[in-house]
Structure formats: C-alpha cells, structure tokens
Protein backbone atom coordinates (compact mmCIF):
# COMPACT_ATOMS: atom_id res chain seq x y z
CA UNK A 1 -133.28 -80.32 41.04
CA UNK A 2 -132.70 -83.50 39.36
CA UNK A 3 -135.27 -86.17 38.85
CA UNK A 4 -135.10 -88.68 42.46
CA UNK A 5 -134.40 -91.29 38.91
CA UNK A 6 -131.18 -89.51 37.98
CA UNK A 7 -129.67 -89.57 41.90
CA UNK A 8 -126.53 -90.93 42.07
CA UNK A 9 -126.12 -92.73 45.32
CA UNK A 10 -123.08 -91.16 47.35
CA UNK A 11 -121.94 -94.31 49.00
CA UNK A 12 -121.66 -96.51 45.50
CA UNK A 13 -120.03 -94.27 43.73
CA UNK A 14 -116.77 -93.78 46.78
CA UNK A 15 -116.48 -97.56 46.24
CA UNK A 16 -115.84 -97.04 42.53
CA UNK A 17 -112.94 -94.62 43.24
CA UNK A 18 -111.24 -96.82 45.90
CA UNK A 19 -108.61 -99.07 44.32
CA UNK A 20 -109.25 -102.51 44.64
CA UNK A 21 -107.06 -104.97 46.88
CA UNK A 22 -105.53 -107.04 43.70
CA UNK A 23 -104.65 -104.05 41.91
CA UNK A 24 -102.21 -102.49 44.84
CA UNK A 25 -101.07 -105.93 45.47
CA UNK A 26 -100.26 -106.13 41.52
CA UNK A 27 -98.77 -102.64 42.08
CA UNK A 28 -96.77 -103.59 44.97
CA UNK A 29 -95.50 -106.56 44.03
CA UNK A 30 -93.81 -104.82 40.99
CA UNK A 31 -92.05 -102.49 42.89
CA UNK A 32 -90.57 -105.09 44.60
CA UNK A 33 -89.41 -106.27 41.04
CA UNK A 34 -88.37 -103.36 40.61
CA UNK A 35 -86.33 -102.70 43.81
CA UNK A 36 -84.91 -105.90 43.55
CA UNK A 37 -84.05 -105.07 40.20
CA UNK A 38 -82.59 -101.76 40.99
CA UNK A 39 -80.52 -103.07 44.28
CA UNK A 40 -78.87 -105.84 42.12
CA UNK A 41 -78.23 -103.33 39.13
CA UNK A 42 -76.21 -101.27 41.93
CA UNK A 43 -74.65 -104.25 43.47
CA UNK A 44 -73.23 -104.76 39.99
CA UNK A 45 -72.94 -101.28 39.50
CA UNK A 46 -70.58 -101.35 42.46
CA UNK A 47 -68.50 -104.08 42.02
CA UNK A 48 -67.81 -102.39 38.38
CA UNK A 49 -66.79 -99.23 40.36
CA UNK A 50 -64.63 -101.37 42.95
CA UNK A 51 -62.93 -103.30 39.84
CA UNK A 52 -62.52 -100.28 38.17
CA UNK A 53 -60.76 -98.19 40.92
CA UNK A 54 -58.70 -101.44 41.92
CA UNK A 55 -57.87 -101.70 38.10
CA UNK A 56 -56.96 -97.90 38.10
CA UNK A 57 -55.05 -97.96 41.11
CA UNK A 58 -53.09 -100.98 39.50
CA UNK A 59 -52.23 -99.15 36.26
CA UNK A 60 -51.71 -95.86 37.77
CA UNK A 61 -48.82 -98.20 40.12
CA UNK A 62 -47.31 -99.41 36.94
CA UNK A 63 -47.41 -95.63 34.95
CA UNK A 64 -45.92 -94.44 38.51
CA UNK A 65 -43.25 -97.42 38.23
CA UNK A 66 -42.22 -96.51 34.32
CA UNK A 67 -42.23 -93.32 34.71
CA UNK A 68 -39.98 -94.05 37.83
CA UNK A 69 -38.03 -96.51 35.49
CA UNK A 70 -37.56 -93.87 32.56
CA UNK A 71 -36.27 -91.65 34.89
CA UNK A 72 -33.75 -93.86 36.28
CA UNK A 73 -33.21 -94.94 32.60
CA UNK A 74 -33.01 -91.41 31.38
CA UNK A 75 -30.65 -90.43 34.44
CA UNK A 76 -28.45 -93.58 33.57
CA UNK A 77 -28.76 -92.92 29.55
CA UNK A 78 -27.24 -88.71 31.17
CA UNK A 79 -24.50 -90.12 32.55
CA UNK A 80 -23.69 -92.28 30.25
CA UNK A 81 -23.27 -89.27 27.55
CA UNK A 82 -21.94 -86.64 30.14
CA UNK A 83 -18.97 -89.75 30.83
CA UNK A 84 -18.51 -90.12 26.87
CA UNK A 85 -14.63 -89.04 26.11
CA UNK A 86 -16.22 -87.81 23.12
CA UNK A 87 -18.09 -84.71 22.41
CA UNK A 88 -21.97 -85.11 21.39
CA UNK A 89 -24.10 -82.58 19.95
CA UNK A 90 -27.82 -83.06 19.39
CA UNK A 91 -29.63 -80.59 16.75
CA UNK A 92 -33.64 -80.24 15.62
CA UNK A 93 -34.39 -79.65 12.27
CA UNK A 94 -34.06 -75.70 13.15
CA UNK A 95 -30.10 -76.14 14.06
CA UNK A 96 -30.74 -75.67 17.00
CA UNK A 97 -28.89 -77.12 19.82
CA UNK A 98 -31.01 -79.24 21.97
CA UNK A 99 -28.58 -81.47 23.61
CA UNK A 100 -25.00 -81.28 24.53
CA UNK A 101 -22.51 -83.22 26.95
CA UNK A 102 -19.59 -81.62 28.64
CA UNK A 103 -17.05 -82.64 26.43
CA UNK A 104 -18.59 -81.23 23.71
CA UNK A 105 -19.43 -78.25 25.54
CA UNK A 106 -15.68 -78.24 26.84
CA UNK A 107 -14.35 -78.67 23.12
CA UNK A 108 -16.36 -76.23 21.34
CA UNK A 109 -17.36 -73.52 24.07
CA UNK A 110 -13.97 -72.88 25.36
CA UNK A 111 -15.01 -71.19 28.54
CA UNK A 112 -17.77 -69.15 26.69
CA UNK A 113 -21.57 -69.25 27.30
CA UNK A 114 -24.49 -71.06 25.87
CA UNK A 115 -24.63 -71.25 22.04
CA UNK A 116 -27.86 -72.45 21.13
CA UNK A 117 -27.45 -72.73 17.81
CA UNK A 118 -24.63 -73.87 14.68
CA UNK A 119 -25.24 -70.26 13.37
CA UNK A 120 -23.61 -68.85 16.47
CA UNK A 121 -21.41 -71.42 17.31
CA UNK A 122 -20.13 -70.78 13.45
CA UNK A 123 -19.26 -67.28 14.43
CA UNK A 124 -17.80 -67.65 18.04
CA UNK A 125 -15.51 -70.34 16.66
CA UNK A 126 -14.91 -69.09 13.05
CA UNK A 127 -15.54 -71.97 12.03
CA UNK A 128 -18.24 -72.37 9.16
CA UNK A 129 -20.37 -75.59 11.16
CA UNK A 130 -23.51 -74.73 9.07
CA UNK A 131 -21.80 -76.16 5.85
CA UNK A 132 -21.07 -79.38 7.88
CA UNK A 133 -24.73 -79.69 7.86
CA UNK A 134 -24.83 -79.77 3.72
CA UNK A 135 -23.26 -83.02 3.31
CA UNK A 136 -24.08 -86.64 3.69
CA UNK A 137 -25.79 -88.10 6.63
CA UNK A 138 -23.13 -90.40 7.70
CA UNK A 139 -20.28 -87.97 6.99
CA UNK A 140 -17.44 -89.02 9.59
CA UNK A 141 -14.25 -86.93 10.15
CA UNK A 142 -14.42 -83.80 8.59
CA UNK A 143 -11.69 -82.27 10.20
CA UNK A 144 -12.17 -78.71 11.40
CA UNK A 145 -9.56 -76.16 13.26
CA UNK A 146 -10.71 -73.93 15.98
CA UNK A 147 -8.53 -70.60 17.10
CA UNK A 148 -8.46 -70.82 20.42
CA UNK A 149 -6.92 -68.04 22.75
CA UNK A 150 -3.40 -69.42 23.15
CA UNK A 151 -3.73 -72.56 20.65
CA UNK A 152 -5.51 -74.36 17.89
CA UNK A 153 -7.54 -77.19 18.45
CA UNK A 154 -8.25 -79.19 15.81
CA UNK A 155 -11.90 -81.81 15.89
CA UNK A 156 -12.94 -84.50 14.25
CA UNK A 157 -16.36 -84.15 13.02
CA UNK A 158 -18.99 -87.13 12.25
CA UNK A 159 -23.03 -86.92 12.12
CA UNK A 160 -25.60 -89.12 11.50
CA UNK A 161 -29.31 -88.64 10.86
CA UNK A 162 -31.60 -89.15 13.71
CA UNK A 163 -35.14 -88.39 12.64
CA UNK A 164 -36.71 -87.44 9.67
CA UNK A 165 -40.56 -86.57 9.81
CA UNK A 166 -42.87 -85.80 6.92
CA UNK A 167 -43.60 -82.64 8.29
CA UNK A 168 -40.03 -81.33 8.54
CA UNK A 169 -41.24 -79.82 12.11
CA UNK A 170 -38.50 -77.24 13.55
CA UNK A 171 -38.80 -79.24 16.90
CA UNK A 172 -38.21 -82.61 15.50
CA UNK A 173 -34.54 -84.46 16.11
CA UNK A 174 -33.02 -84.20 12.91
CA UNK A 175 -28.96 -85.51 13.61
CA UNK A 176 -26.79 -85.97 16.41
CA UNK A 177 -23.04 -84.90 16.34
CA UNK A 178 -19.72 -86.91 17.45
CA UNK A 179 -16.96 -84.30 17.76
CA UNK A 180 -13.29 -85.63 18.79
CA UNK A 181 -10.31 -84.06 19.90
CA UNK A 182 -7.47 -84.80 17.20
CA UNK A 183 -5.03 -82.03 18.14
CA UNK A 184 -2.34 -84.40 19.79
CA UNK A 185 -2.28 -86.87 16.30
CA UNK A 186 -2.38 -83.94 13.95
CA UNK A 187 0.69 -82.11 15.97
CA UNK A 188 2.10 -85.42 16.27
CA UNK A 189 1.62 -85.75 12.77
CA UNK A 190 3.04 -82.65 12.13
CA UNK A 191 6.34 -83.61 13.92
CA UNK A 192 6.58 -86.30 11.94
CA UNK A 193 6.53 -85.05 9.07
CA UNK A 194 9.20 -82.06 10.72
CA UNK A 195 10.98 -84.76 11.70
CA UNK A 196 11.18 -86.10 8.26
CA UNK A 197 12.37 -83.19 6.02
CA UNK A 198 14.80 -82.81 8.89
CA UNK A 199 16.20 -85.95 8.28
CA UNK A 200 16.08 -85.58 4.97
CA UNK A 201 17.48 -82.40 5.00
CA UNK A 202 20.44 -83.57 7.29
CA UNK A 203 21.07 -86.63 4.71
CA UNK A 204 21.08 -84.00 1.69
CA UNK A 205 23.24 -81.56 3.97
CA UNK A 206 26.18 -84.61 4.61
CA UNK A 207 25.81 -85.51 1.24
CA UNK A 208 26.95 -82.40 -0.08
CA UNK A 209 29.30 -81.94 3.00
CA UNK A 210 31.27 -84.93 2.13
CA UNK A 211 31.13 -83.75 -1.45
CA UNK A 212 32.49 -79.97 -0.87
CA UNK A 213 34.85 -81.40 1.91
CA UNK A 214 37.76 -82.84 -0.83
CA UNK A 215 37.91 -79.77 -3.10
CA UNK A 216 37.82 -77.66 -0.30
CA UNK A 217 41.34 -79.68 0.54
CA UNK A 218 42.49 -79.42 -2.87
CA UNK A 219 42.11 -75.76 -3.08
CA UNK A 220 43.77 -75.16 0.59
CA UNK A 221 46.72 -77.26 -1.24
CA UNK A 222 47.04 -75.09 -4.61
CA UNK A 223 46.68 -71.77 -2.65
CA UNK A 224 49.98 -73.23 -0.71
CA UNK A 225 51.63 -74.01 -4.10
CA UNK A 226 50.54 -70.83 -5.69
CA UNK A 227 52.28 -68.62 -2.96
CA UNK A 228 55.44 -71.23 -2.89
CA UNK A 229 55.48 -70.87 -7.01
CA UNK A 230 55.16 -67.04 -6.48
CA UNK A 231 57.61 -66.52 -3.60
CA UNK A 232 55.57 -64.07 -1.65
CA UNK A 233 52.97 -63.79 0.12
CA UNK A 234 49.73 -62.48 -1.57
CA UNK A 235 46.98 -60.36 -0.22
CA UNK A 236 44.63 -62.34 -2.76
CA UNK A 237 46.19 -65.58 -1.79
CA UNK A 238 45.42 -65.02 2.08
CA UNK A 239 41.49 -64.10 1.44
CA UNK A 240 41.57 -67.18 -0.35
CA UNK A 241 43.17 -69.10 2.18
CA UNK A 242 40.52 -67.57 4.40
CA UNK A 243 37.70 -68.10 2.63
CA UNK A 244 38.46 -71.90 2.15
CA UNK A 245 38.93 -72.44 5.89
CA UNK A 246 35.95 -70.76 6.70
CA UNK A 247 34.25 -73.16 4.06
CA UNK A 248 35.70 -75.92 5.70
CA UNK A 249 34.82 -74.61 9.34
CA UNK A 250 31.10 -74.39 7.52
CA UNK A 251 31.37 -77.69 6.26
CA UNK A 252 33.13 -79.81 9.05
CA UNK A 253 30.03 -78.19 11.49
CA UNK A 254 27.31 -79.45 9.18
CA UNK A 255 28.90 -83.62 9.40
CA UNK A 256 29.17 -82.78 13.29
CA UNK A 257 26.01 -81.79 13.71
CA UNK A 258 24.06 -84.89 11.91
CA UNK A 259 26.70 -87.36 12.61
CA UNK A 260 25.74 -89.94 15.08
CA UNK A 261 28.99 -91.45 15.70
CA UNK A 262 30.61 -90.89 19.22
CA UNK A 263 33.82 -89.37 19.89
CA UNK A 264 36.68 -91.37 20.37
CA UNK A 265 38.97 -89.78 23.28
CA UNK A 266 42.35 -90.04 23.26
CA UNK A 267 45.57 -88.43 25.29
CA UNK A 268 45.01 -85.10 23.74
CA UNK A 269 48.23 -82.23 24.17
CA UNK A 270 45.78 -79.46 24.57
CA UNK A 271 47.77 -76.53 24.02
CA UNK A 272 49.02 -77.56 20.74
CA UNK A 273 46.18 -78.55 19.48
CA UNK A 274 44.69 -75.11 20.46
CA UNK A 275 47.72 -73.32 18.90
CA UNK A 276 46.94 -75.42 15.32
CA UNK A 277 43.47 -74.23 15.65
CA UNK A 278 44.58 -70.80 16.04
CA UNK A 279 46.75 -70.93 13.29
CA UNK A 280 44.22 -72.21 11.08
CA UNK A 281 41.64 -69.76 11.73
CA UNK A 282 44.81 -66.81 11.35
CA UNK A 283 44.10 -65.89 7.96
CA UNK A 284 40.56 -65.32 8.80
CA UNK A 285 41.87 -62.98 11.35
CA UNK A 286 44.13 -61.10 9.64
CA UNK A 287 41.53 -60.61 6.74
CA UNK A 288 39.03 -59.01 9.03
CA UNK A 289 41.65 -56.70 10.25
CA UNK A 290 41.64 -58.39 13.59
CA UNK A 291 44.65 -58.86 16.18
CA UNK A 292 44.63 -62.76 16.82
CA UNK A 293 46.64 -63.85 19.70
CA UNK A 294 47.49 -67.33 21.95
CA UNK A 295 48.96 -67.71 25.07
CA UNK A 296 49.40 -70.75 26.61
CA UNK A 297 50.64 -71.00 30.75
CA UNK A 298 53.23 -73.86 31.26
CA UNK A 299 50.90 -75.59 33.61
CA UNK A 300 48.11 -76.73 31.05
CA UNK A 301 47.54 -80.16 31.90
CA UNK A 302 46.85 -82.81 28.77
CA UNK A 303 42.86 -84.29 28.37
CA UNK A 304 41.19 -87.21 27.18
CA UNK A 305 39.92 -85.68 24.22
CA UNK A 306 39.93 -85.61 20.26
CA UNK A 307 41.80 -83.77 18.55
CA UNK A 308 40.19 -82.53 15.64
CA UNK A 309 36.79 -81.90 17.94
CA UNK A 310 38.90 -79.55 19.46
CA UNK A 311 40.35 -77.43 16.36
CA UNK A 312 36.90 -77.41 15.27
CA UNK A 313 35.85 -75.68 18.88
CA UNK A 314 38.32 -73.42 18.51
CA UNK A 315 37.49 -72.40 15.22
CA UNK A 316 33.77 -72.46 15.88
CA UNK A 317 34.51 -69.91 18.72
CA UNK A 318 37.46 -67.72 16.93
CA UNK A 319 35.25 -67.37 14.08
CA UNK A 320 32.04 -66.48 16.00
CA UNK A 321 34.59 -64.07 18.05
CA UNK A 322 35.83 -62.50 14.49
CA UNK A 323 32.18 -61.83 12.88
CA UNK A 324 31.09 -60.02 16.02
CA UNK A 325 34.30 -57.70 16.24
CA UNK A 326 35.03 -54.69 14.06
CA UNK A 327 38.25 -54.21 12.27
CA UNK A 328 41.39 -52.96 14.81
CA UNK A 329 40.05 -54.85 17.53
CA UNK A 330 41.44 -57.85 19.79
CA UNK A 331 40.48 -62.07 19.94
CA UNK A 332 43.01 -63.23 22.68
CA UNK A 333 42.70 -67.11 22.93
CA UNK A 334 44.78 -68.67 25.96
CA UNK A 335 45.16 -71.87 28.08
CA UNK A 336 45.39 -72.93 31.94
CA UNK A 337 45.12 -75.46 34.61
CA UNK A 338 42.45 -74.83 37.18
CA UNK A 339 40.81 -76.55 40.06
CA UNK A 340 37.16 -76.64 40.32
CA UNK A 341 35.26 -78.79 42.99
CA UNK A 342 38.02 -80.36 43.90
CA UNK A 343 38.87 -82.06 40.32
CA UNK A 344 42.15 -81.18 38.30
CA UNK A 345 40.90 -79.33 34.98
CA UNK A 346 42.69 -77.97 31.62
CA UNK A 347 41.04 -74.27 30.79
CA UNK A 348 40.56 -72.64 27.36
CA UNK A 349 39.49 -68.72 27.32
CA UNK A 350 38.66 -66.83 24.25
CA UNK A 351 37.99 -63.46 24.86
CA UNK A 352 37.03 -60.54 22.54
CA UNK A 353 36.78 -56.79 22.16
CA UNK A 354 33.37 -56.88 20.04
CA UNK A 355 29.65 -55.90 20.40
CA UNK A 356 28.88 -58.18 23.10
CA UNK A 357 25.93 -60.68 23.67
CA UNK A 358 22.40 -59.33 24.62
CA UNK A 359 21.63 -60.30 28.47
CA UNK A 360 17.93 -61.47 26.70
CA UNK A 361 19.46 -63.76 24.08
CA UNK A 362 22.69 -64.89 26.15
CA UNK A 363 20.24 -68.24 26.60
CA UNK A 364 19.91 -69.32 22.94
CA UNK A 365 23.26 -68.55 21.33
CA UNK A 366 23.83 -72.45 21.60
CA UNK A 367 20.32 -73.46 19.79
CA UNK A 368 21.16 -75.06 16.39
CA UNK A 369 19.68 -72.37 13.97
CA UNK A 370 20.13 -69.62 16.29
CA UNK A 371 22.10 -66.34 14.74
CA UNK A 372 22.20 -63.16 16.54
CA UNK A 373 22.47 -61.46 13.46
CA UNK A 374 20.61 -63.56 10.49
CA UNK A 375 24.03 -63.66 8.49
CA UNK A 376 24.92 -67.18 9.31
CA UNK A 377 23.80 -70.85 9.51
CA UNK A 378 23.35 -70.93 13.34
CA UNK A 379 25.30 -73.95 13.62
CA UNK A 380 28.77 -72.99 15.37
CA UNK A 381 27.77 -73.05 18.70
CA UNK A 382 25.54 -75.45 18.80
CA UNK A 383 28.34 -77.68 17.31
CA UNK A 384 30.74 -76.37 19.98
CA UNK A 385 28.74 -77.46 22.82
CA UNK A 386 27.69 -81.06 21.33
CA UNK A 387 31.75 -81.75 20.87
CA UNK A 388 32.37 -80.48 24.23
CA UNK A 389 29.75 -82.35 25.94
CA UNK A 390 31.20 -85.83 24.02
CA UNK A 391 34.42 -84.83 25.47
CA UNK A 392 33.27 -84.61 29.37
CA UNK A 393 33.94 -80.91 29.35
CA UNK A 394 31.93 -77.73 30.44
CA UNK A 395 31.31 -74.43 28.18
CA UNK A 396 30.48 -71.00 29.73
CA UNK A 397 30.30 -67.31 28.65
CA UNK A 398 29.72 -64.03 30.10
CA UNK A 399 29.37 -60.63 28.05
CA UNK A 400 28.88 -57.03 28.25
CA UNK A 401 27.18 -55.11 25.35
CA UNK A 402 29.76 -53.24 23.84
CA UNK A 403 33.11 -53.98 25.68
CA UNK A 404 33.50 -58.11 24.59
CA UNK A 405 32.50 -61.39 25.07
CA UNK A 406 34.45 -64.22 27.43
CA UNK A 407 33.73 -68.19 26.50
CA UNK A 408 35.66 -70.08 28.71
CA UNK A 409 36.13 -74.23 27.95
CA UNK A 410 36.96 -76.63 30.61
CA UNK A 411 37.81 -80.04 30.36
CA UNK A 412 39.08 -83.00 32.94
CA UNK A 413 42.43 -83.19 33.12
CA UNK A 414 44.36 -86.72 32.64
C-alpha cells in the first residue's frame, strides 16, 4: 500500500478528465465554421455543376446542329458532283480511288464493276492512266481513247493537286480528276477534215476532168479521120474508138458527180437520144464481143429532160451492163410508154445476159465508191441515179445470179 500522503483523491482527478464548457463551445463553434464553410463550398460546387451541364448541353446542341449542318452540306456538296456533266475522280496518294461520281463512273467503267484503283482501271481500259499521274499538277486535256465494245470513246483528261502532306501518307488526298467526253468534237472533227480532202479531192478530180475532157475530143476526131484517110474500118481503130469513149464516159461521171449546177430540162425526144447513146457506147460493145441492140415501140412519149444527162445514163448503164457480161452474150436496150399510178410515163429497159447482182449487195450498187468487183471507180451508178433524180424520173433493177440483170428508167411524160 501506498503512503495515505501519496492518495490520489478519486473525485479530483474525474474533474481533470472532463472537458471544460469553453473548450466544447470553442470546439463547436468551429464546426459550425466549418459546416458553413463546407455547405457554401457545395452550393458553389453546385452551381459550377449546373453551369457546367447547362454549358454542355448548349455545346453538345451546337456539335449536334454542325454535325446536322455538314451533313446537309456534305449531302448538298454529293449532289452537286453526282449532277456534274463532267466526270470526277478523286485519288490518295496510293492511286487509289476514293471518290467517284456517276459520270465518271459511266465514262470510264462502261458497265463493269468497281475499279479501285488507276492500276486496274489502266488495264480494264487499255489505257496507260498511271502515266497521266507523271506529269504536271495542272495538266488539262490530255486526250486519251478508250476501246469500248462497239465504239471508241475518246476523254479529255485534266488534274489538279489537292493535298500534299509532309508525310506523303497513303490515305492522304493527293489530286482530283476532271474527265470529259470529247468523242462527238473529235468525230466531228474528223468529218471535217473527211469533208475537206473530199472537197479537195473533188476540186483536183474536175480539174483534171476538164483538162482530159478536150483531148479526149480531139482524139475521138483523128480516130474518125484516120479510118476516113484509110478507107476501112480498123480493128485497132475501133478499140481506140472504144477506149476514148469509155474515157469520156469516166470523165463526164467525175464533173457530174461534183458539179453543183442543176439540170436544165428541156422537150427531150427520148428515143433518139437513147439510140445516140447506144451508138456511142457500140464500139465498146462490139470490142467486148457483146451483141448490142435497141428497140424502140412507136408509142414512146417525149420528157422534160436533158439531153446529154440522158446519153450519159445510158452509157453509165450499157457500160456497167458490158463489164458484167462475158463475150457472146446479149445487152438489149429498148423504149416504151407506160402508165403507172395513174400518170403518163416514157420507159427505158436495159437488160443483160451477165453474172447477175448479189440479192445482199443489190442495196449499194448506187453508193458513190461502190464496185461489185474492185475494177472500177464506183461512180456510174451513183451518177445514173443523181441525173435521174434531177430529171423527175425513177430507177429500178431486179437480177438473178447468173441469168442477167434488168434496170428499168422511168420518166414523166410531156
């Protein structure tokens, strides 16, 4: 036991532990502070969130309003290119397609399926499109030609550099395309220029008519003299006689064909101007061995005509009728009245025993350029049936392969 001096007294020392009245009043009173503090920190705190969600809201209204606006834009920008009468083509760095309207699609596909890429598209079309890509930026109209299934097409080719990053990235833009379909101007082009050695070649082919035309006359004249000065009549002076008419035949269808001037008709006596056509074209005859006959019925009516359009028709026709018969056979050429629909007409028939006309080419025997054969210019029946349309009058033939051919002429009667 402990001294009674060393006690400690139980009663004083429970008051020492007790706090004291100013201390928990200290104690509470900051925690009101504190609280007070804390509430207005949230209060703050809140209004932050509220502003911040109200601020949110706003911009996520406006992100949801461009992004509505890009669409519409984008849509807009779409239909803008898909409407484009030109073709546009949109490649990355990696030549790869990444954007293509319908009229491009329409002008380089050509029915086929997605090409991705100028590699491919360079082989479906044959067309080397990757070189394209080797020149200058702002290259405009190369022209290139693509072999289509039926036809070329040719297109216009311009590009221009859209994008050109540091990096080179495969996915980057690097140019977009402007393709245009030039094949109308470069075939009308092409007529043109048809057009123009044709007329050229019609001025040349006059020239030298009109220049072969007066020997041609002086020659039929000293082959006359000749066989007057001889007395007789030659074998050599006949072929020559032929071959001068059928010079002149050759040469009078070349100024029909590119003259220009109409045909002045006239009271025409058609059967003698068929018989002098007949007799011209004789010699001709009786050099290819041929049996050349005219008949003429009493009835053949006159026509408004011309005269020598009509010799050369006959000759065009006799001659054509000669080249296509073999030696011994028959060219009969006759004339006649006859009534079609009603209106009084003068007939001219010109049958032959030769090879006949192929059914398949029947069509195109009065094309200017057109020969059966290859062995002539192409021009005598074309000639014939320019003359006889000037002269109000009809041409028509029928033919059997091997037994003969049957042009029959008909012209309005006067």
């Amino acid at each position: 036991m402990l001294p009674s001096s060393h006690a400690i007294p139980i009663k004083k020392l429970g008051a020492d532990l007790s706090p004291s009245p100013q201390l928990l009043a200290d104690a509470f009173s900051e925690f009101i502070s504190a609280s007070v503090v804390l509430e207005a920190s949230y209060r703050d705190l809140q209004r932050e969130v509220t502003r911040l969600s109200a601020e949110l809201t706003k911009r996520n209204a406006a992100l949801t309003s461009s992004l509505a606006e890009n669409d519409r834009m984008r849509a807009a920008l779409q239909q803008m290119l898909d409407s484009m009468p030109c073709g546009v083509l949109v490649l990355n760095h990696a030549g790869r397609i990444v954007m293509i309207n319908p009229e491009c699609r329409r002008l380089i596909y050509q029915g086929a399926t997605w090409i991705d890429s100028l590699r491919e598209l360079s082989n479906r079309s044959g067309v080397d499109f990757e070189a394209l890509t080797e020149g200058p930026d702002n290259q405009f109209d190369s022209e290139v030609c693509i072999q289509g299934e039926t036809e070329k097409r040719w297109l216009a080719v311009g590009k221009r550099k859209l994008f050109c990053g540091p990096s080179h990235q495969p996915e980057h833009l690097h140019s977009i395309w402007i393709l245009r379909d030039i094949s109308a101007s470069k075939l009308a082009e092409q007529e043109r220029e048809a057009a123009r050695r044709a007329a050229t070649l019609a001025e040349i082919s006059t020239i030298l008519a009109h220049e072969i035309r007066n020997p041609l006359a002086s020659m039929e004249l000293f082959a006359d003299l000749i066989e007057q000065d001889l007395g007789t009549s030659s074998q050599w002076i006949a072929h020559l006689r032929a071959g001068i008419r059928l010079l002149s035949g050759t040469v009078n269808n070349v100024l029909s064909l590119n003259s220009e001037t109409k045909t002045r008709l006239t009271p025409v006596d058609l059967v003698r101007c068929v018989r002098d056509g007949v007799e011209f074209v004789q010699p001709i005859a009786v050099q290819a061995g041929l049996s050349l006959s005219f008949v003429a019925a009493a009835d053949t009516p006159e026509v408004a005509g011309n005269q020598e359009a009509i010799r050369q028709i006959v000759l065009n026709i006799v001659c054509n009728a000669i080249r296509h018969t073999e030696a011994g056979g028959q060219v009969a050429v006759s004339t006649s009245s006859a009534v079609r629909e009603g209106k009084a007409l003068a007939a001219v028939e010109i049958c032959d025993t030769g090879c006949g006309i192929d059914e398949s080419i029947i069509h195109q025997i009065f094309d200017a350029g057109f020969s059966a054969t290859g062995g002539t210019p192409g021009l005598g029946l074309a000639v014939c049936k320019r003359l006889i349309a000037q002269l109000g009058g009809t041409i028509r033939v029928s033919s059997c392969l091997h037994e003969g051919s049957r042009f029959l002429l008909e012209f309005p009667a006067i």
